[in-house]
C-alpha atoms as a PDB file:
ATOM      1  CA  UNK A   1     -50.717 -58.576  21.242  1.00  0.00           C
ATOM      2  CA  UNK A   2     -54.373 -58.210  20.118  1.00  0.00           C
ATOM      3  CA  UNK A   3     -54.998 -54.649  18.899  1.00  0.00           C
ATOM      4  CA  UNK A   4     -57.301 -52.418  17.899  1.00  0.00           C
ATOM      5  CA  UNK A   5     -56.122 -49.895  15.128  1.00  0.00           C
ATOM      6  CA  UNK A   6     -56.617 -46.224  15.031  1.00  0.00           C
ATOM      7  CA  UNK A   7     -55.409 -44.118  11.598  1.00  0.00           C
ATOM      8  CA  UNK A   8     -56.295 -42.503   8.579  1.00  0.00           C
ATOM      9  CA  UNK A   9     -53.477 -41.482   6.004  1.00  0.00           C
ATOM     10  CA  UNK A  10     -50.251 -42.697   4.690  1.00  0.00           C
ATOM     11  CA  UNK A  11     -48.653 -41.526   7.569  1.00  0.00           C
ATOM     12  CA  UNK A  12     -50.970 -43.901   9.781  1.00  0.00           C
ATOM     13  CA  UNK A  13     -50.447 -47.132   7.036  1.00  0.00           C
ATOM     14  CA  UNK A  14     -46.962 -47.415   7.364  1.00  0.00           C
ATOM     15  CA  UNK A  15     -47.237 -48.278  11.447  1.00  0.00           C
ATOM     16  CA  UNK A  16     -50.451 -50.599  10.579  1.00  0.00           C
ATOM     17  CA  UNK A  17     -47.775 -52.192   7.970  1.00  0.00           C
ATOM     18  CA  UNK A  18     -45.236 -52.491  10.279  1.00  0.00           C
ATOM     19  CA  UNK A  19     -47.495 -54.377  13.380  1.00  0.00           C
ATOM     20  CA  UNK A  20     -49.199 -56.612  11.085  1.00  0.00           C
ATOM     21  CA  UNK A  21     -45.548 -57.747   9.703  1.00  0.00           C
ATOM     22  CA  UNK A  22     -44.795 -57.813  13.610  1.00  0.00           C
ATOM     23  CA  UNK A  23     -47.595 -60.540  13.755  1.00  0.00           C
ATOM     24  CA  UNK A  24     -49.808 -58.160  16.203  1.00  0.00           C
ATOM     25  CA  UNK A  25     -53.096 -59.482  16.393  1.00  0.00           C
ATOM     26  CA  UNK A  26     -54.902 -56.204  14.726  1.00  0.00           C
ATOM     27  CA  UNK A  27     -58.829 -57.546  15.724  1.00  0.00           C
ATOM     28  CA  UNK A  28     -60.357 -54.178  13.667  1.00  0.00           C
ATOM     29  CA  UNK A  29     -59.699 -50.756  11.747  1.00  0.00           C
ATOM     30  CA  UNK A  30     -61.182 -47.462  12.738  1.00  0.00           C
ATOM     31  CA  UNK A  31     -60.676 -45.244  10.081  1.00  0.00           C
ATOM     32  CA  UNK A  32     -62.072 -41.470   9.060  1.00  0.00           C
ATOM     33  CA  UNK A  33     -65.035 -42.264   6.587  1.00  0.00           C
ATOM     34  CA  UNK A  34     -64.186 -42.565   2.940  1.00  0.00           C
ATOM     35  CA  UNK A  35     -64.296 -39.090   0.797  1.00  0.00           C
ATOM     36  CA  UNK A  36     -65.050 -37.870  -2.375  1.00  0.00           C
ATOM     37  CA  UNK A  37     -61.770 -37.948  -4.139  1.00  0.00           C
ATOM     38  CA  UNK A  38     -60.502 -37.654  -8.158  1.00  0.00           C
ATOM     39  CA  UNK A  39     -62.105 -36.132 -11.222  1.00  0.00           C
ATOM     40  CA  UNK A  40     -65.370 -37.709 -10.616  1.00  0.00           C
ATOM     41  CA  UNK A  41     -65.328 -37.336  -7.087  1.00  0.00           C
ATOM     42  CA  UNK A  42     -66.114 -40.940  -6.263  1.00  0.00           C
ATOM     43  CA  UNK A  43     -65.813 -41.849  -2.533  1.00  0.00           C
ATOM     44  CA  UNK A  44     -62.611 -43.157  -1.488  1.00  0.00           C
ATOM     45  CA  UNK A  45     -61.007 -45.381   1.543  1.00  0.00           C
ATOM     46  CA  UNK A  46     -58.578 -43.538   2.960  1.00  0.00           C
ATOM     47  CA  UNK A  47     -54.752 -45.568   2.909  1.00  0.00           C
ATOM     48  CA  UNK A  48     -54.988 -47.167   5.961  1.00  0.00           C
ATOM     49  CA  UNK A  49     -58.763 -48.848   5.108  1.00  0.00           C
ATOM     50  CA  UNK A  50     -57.399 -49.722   1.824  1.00  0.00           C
ATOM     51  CA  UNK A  51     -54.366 -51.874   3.552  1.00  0.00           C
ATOM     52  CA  UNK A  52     -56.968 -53.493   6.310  1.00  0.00           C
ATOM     53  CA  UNK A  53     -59.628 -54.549   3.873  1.00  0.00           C
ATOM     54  CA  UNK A  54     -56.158 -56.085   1.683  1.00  0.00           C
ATOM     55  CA  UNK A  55     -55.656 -58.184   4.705  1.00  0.00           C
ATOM     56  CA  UNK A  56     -58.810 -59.113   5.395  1.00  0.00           C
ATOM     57  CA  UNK A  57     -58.972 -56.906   8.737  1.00  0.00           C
ATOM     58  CA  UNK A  58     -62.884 -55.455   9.462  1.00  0.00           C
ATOM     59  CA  UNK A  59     -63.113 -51.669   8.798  1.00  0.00           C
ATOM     60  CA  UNK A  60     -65.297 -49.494  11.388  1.00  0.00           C
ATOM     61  CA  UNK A  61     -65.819 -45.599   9.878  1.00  0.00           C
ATOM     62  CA  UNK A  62     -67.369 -43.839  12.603  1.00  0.00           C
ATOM     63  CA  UNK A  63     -68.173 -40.575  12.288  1.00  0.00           C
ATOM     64  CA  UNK A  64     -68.295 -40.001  15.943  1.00  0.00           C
ATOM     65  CA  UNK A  65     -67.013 -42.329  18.882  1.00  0.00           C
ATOM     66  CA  UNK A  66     -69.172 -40.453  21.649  1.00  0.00           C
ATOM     67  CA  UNK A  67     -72.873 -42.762  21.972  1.00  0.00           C
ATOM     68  CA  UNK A  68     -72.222 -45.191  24.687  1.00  0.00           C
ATOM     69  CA  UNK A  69     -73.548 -47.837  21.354  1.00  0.00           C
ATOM     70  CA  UNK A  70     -70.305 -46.813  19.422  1.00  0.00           C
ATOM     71  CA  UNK A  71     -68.399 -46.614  22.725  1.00  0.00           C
ATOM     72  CA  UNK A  72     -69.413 -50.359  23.869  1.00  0.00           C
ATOM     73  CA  UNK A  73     -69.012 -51.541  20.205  1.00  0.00           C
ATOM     74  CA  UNK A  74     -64.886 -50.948  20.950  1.00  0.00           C
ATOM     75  CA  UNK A  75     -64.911 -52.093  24.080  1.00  0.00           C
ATOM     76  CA  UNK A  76     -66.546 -55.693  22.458  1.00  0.00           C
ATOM     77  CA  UNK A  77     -63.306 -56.299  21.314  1.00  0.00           C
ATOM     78  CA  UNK A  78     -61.401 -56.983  24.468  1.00  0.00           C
ATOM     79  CA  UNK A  79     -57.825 -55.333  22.612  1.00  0.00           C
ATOM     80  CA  UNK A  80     -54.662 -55.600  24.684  1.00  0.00           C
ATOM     81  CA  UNK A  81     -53.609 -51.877  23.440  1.00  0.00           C
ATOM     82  CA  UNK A  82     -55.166 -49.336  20.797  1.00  0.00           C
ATOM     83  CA  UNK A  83     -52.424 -48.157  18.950  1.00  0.00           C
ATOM     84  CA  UNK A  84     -53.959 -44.647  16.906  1.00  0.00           C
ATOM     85  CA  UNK A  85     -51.612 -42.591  14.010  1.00  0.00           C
ATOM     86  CA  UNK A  86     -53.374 -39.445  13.115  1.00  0.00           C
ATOM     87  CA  UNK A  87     -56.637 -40.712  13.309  1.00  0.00           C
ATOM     88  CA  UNK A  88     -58.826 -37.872  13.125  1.00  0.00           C
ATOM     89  CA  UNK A  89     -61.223 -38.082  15.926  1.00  0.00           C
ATOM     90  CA  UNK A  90     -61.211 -37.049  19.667  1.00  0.00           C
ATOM     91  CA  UNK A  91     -61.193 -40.497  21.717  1.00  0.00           C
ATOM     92  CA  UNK A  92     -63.935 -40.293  24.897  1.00  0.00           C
ATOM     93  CA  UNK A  93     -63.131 -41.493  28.155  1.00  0.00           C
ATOM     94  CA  UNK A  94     -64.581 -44.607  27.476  1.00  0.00           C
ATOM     95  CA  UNK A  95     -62.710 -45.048  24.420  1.00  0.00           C
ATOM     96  CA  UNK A  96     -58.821 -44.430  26.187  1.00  0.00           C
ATOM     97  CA  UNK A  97     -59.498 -46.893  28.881  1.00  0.00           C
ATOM     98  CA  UNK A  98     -61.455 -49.639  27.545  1.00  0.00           C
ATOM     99  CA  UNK A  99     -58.147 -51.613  26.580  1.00  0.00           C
ATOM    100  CA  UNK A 100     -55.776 -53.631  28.568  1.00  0.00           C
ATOM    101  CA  UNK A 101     -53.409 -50.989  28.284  1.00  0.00           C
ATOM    102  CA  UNK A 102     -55.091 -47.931  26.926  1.00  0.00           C
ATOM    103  CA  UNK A 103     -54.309 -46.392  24.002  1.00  0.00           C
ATOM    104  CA  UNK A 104     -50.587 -45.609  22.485  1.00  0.00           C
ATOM    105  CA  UNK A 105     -50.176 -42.510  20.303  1.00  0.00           C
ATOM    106  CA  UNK A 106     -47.747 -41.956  17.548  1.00  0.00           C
ATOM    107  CA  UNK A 107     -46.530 -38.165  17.539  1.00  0.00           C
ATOM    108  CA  UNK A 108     -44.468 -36.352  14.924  1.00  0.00           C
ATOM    109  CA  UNK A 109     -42.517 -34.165  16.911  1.00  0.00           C
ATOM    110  CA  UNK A 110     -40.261 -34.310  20.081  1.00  0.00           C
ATOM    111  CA  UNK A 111     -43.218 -33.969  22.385  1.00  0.00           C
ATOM    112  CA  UNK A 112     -44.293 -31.358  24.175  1.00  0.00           C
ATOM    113  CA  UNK A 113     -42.796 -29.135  21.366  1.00  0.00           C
ATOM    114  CA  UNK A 114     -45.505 -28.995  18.606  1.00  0.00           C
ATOM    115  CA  UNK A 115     -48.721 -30.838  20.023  1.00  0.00           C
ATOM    116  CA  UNK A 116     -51.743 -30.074  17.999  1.00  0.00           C
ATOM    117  CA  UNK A 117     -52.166 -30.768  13.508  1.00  0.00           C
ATOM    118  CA  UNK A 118     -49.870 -30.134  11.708  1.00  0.00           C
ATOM    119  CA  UNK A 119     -46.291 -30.653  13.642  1.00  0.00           C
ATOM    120  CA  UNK A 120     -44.407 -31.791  10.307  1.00  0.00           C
ATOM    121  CA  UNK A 121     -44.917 -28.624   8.134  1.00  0.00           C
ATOM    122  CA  UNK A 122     -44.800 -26.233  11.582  1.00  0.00           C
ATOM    123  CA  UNK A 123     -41.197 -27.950  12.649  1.00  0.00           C
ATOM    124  CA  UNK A 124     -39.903 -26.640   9.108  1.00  0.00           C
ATOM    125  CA  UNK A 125     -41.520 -23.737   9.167  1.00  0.00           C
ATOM    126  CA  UNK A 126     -40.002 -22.668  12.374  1.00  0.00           C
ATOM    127  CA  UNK A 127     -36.093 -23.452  11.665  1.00  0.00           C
ATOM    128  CA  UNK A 128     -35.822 -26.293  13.766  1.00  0.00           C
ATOM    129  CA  UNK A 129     -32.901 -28.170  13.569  1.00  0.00           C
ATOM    130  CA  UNK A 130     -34.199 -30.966  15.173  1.00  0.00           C
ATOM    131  CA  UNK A 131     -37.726 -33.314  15.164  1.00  0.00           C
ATOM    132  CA  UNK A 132     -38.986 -36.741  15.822  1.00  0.00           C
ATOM    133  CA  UNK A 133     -41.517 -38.855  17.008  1.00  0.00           C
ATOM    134  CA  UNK A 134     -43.165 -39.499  20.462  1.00  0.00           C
ATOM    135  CA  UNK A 135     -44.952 -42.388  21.452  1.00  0.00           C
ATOM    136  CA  UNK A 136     -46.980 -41.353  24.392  1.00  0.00           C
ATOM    137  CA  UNK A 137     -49.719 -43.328  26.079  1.00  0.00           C
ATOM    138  CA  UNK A 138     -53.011 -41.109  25.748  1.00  0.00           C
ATOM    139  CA  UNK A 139     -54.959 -39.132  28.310  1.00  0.00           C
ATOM    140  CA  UNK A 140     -58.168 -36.673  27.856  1.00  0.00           C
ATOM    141  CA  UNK A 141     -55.587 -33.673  26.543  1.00  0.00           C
ATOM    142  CA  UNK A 142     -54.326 -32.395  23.474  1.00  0.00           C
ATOM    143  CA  UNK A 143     -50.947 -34.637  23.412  1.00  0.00           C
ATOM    144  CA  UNK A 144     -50.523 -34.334  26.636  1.00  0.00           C
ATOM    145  CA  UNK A 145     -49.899 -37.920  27.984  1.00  0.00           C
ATOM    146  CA  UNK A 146     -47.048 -39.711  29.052  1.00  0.00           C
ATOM    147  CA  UNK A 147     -43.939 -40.341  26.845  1.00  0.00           C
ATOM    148  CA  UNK A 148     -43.046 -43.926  26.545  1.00  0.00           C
ATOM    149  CA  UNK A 149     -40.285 -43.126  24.018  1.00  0.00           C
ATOM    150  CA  UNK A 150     -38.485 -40.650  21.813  1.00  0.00           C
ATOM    151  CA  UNK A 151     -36.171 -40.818  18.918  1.00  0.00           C
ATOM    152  CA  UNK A 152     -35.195 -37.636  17.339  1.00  0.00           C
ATOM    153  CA  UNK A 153     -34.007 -36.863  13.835  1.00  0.00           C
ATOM    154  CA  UNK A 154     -32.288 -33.819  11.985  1.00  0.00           C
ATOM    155  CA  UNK A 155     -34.150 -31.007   9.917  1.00  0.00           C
ATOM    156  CA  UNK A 156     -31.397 -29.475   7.401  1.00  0.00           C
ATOM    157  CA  UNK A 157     -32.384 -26.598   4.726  1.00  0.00           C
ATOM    158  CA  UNK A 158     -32.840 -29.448   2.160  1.00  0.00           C
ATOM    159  CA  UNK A 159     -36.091 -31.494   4.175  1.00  0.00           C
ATOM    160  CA  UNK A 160     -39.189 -31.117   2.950  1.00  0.00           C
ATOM    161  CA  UNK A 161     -42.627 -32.028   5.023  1.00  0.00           C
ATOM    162  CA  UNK A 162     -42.655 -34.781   2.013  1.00  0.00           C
ATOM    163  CA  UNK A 163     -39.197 -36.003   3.336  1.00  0.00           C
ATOM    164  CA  UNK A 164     -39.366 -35.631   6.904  1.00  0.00           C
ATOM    165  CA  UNK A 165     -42.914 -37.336   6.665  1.00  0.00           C
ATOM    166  CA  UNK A 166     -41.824 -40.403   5.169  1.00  0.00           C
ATOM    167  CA  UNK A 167     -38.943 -40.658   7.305  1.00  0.00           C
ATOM    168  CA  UNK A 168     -40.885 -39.867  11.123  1.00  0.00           C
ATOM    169  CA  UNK A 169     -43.604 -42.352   9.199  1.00  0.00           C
ATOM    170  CA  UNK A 170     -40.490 -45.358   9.410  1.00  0.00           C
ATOM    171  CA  UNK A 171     -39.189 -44.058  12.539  1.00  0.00           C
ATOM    172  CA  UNK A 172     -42.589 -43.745  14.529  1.00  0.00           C
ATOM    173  CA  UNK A 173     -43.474 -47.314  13.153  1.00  0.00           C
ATOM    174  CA  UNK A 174     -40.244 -48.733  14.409  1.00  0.00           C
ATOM    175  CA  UNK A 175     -40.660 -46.948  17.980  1.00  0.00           C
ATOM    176  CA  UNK A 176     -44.430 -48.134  18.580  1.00  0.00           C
ATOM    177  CA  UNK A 177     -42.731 -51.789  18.069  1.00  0.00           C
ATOM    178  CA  UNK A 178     -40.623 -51.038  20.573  1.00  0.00           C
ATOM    179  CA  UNK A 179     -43.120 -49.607  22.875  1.00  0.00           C
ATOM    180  CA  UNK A 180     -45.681 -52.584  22.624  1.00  0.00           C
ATOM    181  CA  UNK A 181     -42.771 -54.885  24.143  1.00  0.00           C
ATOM    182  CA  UNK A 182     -43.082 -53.349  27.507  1.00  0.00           C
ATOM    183  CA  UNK A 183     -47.010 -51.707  27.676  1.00  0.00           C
ATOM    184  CA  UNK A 184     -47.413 -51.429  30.998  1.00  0.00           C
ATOM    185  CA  UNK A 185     -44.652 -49.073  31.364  1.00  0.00           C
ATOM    186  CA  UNK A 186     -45.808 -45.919  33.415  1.00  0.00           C
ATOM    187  CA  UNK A 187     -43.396 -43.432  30.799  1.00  0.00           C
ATOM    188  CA  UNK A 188     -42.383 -39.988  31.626  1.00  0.00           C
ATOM    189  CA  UNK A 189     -44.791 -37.197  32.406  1.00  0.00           C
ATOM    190  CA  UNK A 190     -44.671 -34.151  30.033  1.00  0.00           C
ATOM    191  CA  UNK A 191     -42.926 -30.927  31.017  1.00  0.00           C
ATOM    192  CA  UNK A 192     -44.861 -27.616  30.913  1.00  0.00           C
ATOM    193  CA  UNK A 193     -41.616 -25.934  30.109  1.00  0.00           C
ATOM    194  CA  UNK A 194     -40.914 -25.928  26.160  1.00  0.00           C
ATOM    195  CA  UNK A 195     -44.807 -26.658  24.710  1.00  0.00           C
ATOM    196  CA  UNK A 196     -45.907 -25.311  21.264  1.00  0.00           C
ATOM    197  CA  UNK A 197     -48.797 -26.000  19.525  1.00  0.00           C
ATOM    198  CA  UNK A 198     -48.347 -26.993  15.605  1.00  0.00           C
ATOM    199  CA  UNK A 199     -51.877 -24.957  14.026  1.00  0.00           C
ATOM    200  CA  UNK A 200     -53.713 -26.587  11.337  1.00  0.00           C
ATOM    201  CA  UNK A 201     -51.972 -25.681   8.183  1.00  0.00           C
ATOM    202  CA  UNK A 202     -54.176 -22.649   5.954  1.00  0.00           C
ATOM    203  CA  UNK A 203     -53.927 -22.311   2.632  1.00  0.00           C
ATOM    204  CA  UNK A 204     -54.049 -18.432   2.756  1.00  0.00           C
ATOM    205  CA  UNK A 205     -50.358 -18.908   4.748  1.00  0.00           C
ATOM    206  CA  UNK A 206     -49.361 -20.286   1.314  1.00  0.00           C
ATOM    207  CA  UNK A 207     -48.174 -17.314  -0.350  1.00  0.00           C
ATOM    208  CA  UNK A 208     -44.339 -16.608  -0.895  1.00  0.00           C
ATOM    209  CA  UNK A 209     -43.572 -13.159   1.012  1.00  0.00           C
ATOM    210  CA  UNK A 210     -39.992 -12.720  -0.705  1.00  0.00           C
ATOM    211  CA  UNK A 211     -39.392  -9.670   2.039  1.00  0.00           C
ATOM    212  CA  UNK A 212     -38.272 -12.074   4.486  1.00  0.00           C
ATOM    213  CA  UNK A 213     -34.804 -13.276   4.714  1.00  0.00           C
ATOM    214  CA  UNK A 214     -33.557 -15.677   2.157  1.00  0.00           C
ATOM    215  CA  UNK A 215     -33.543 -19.005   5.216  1.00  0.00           C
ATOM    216  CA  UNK A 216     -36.824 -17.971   5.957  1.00  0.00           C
ATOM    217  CA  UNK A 217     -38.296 -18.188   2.828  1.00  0.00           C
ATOM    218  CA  UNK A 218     -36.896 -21.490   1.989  1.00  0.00           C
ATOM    219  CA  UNK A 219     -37.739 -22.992   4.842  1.00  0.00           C
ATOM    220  CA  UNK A 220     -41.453 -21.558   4.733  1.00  0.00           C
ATOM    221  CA  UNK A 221     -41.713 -22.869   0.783  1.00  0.00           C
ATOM    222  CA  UNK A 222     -40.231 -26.436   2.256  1.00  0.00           C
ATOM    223  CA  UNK A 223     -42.431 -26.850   5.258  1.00  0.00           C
ATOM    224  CA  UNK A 224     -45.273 -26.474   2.663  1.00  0.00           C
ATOM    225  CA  UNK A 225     -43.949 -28.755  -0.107  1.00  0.00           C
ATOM    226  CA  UNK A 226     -46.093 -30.655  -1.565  1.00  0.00           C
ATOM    227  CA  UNK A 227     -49.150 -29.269   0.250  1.00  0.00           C
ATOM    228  CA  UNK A 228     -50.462 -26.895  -0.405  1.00  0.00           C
ATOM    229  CA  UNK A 229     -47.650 -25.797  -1.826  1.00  0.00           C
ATOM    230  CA  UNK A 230     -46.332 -22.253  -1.209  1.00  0.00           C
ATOM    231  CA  UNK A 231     -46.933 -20.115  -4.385  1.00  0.00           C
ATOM    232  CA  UNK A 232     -46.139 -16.676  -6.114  1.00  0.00           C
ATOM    233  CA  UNK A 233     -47.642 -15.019  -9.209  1.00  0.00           C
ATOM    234  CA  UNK A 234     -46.227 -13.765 -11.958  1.00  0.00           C
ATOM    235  CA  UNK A 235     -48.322 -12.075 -15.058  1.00  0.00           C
ATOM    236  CA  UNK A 236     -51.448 -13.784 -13.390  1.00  0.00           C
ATOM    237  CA  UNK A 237     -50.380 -17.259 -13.353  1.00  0.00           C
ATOM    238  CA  UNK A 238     -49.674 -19.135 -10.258  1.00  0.00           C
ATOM    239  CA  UNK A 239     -46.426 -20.965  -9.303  1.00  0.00           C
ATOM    240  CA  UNK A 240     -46.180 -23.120  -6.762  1.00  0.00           C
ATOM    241  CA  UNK A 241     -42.547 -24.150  -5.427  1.00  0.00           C
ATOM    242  CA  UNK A 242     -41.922 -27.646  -4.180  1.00  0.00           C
ATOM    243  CA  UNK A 243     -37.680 -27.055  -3.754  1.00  0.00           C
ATOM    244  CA  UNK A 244     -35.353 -24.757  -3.365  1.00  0.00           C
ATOM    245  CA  UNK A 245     -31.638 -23.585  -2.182  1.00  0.00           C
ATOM    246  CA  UNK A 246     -30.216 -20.508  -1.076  1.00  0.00           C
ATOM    247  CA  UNK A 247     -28.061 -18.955  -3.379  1.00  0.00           C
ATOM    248  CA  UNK A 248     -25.803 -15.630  -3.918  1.00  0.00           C
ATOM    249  CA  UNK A 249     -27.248 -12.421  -4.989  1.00  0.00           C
ATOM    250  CA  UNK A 250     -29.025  -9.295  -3.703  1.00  0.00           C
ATOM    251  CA  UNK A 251     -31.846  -7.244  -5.363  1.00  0.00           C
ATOM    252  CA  UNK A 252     -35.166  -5.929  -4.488  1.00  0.00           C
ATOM    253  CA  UNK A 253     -37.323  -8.550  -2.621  1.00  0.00           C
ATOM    254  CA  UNK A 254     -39.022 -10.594  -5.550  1.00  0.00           C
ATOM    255  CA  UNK A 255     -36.577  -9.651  -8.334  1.00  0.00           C
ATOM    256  CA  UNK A 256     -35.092 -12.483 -10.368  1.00  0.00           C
ATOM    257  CA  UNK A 257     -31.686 -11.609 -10.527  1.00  0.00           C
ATOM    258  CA  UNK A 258     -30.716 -14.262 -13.604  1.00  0.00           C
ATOM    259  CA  UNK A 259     -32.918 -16.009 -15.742  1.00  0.00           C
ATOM    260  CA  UNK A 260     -32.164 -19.417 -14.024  1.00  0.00           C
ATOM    261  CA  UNK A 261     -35.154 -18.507 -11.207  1.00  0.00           C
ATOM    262  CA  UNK A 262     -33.150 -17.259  -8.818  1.00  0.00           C
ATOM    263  CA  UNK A 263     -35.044 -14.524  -6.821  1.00  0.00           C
ATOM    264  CA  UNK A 264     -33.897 -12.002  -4.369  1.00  0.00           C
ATOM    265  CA  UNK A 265     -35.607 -12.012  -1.008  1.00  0.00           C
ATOM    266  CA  UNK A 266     -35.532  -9.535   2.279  1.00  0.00           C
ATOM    267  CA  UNK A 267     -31.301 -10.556   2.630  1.00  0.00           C
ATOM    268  CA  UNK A 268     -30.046 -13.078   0.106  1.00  0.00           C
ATOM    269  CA  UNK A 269     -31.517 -14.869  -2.726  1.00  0.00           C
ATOM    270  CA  UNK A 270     -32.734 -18.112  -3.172  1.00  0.00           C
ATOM    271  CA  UNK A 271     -32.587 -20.619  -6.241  1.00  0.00           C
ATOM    272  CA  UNK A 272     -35.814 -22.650  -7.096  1.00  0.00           C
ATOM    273  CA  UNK A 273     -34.882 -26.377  -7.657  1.00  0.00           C
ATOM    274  CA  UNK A 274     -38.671 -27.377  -8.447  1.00  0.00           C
ATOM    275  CA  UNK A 275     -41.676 -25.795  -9.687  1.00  0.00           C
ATOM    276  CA  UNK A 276     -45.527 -26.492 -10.582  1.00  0.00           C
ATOM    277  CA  UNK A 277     -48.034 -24.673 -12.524  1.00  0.00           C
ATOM    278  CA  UNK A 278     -51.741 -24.673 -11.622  1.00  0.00           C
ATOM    279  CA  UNK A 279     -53.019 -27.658 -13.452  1.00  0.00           C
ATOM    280  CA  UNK A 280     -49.287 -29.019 -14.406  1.00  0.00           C
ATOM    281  CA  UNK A 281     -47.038 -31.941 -12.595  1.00  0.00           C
ATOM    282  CA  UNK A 282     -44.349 -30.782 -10.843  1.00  0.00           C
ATOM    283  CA  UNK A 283     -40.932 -29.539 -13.369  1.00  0.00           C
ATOM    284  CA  UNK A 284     -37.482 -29.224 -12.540  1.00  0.00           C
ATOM    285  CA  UNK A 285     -36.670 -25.241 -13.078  1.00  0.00           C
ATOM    286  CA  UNK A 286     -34.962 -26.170 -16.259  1.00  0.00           C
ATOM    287  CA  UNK A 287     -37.698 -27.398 -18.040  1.00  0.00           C
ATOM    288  CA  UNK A 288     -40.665 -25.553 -16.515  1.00  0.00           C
ATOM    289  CA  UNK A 289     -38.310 -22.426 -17.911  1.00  0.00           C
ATOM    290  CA  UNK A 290     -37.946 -23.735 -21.480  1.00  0.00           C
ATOM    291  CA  UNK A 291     -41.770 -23.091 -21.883  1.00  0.00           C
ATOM    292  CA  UNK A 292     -41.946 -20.352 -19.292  1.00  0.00           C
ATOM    293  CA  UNK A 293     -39.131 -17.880 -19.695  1.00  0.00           C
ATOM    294  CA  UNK A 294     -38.214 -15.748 -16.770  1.00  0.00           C
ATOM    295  CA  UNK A 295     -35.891 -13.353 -17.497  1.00  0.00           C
ATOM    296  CA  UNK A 296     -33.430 -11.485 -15.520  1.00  0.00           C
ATOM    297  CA  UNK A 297     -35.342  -7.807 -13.821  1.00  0.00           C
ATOM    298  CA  UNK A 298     -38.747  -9.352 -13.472  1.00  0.00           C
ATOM    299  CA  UNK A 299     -41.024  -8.941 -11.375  1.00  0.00           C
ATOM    300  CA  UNK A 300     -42.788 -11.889  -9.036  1.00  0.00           C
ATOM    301  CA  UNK A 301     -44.998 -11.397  -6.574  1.00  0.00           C
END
């Protein structure tokens, strides 16, 4: 098929990878502008303009698609489909219908559970047991269009939103391939019954409230792992924690109760796995405690 392209991040790369190995026809990129980025703060493609310009595809960077100029500009291209992963902009009218067969969207969750940003880290957050992907065919809503197919995948206490991205990145790739073999399929209307909207991640949820029970906590540092990474403080430096476990042990909420990092919370304890200091790489507890001793009584908060 001939398509037009629609993404931004890594997320969005792996299903441009996967049609152009497919041997879609992608006729151009739309991608989010490139941003200031690094040390220096040069300006920098995003992942999915990097891949197109490696394969020699044309890059647009709109920063709107709403002037009838930009909106004709698409249309010029006469695509059989636009397929668009976390993309970044609102798609007019114009845009959804001016291919063949309108414009298929790659979803990270079971749709209509968590429409909206951020349905990887809320999924976690939550205690879901169960995610996925859902390719829908878009309308004019906020993921509300029709599902042209699902595939579901377990959440245990040891998924991270860096895990469970990269795999719903493979899976939702996989599933658009599928999807493309059969376009004109009308799909399966959305229920009203069971819809949740995933809000945009905030980095003043990050902080670590130990008060809450131990599953909680765990599952609140994972759903934020690696960003922005949830975080506690402890003699005025700041921790973030990328993994942890649940572990044995009771004590007042915030108390490590060894001096292996294990810290009590609301009911039970949990055991960090993997920690970062502000302006430090990620450490296994082991190490980041041979320079930062913890000791058993203390105090985080």
């Amino acid at each position: 098929m001939r398509l037009t392209f629609m993404g931004t991040p890594d997320f969005a790369a792996t299903a441009l990878a996967a049609l152009l190995d497919a041997s879609h026809e992608v006729a151009c990129v739309y991608s989010q502008p490139p941003r200031p980025a690094g040390r220096g703060m040069k300006e920098k493609p995003s992942p999915v303009h990097e891949l197109a310009l490696s394969k020699g595809i044309e890059v647009r960077t709109p920063v709107s698609l709403k002037s009838p100029e930009e909106q004709q500009r698409f249309a010029t291209l006469k695509a059989d489909a636009a397929v668009v992963v976390a993309y970044g902009l609102l798609l007019p009218k114009p845009i959804l219908t001016a291919s063949r067969f309108g414009c298929f969207n790659i979803h990270a969750s079971l749709l209509p559970r968590w429409r909206g940003a951020a349905p990887i880290q809320r999924a976690i957050m939550a205690g879901d047991t169960e995610t996925g992907v859902t390719i829908m065919r878009m309308d004019e809503g906020l993921d509300t269009g029709p599902m042209m197919k699902r595939v579901s995948c377990q959440i245990t206490d040891s998924t991270t939103a860096s895990t469970l991205h990269d795999e719903l990145a493979k899976i939702g790739a996989a599933a658009m391939l599928d999807v493309l073999k059969n376009p004109d399929a009308p799909g399966e209307p959305q229920p009203a019954e069971g819809a949740t909207y995933a809000v945009k991640i905030s980095k003043a949820e990050a902080k670590i409230d130990f008060t809450n029970h131990a599953r909680s906590v765990l599952r609140h540092i994972h759903g934020l792992s690696p960003f922005p990474g949830a975080w506690f403080e402890i003699n005025g430096a700041r921790i973030k924690v990328l993994r942890c476990q649940r572990a044995e042990g009771k004590g007042a909420p915030g108390t490590s109760l060894d001096d292996q990092l294990t810290i009590a919370c609301g009911e039970g304890a949990i055991h960090l796995l993997e920690v970062q200091r502000e302006g430090k790489g990620p450490m296994e507890t082991d190490a980041f405690l041979r320079g930062f001793a913890i000791p058993a009584g203390t105090r985080v908060s």
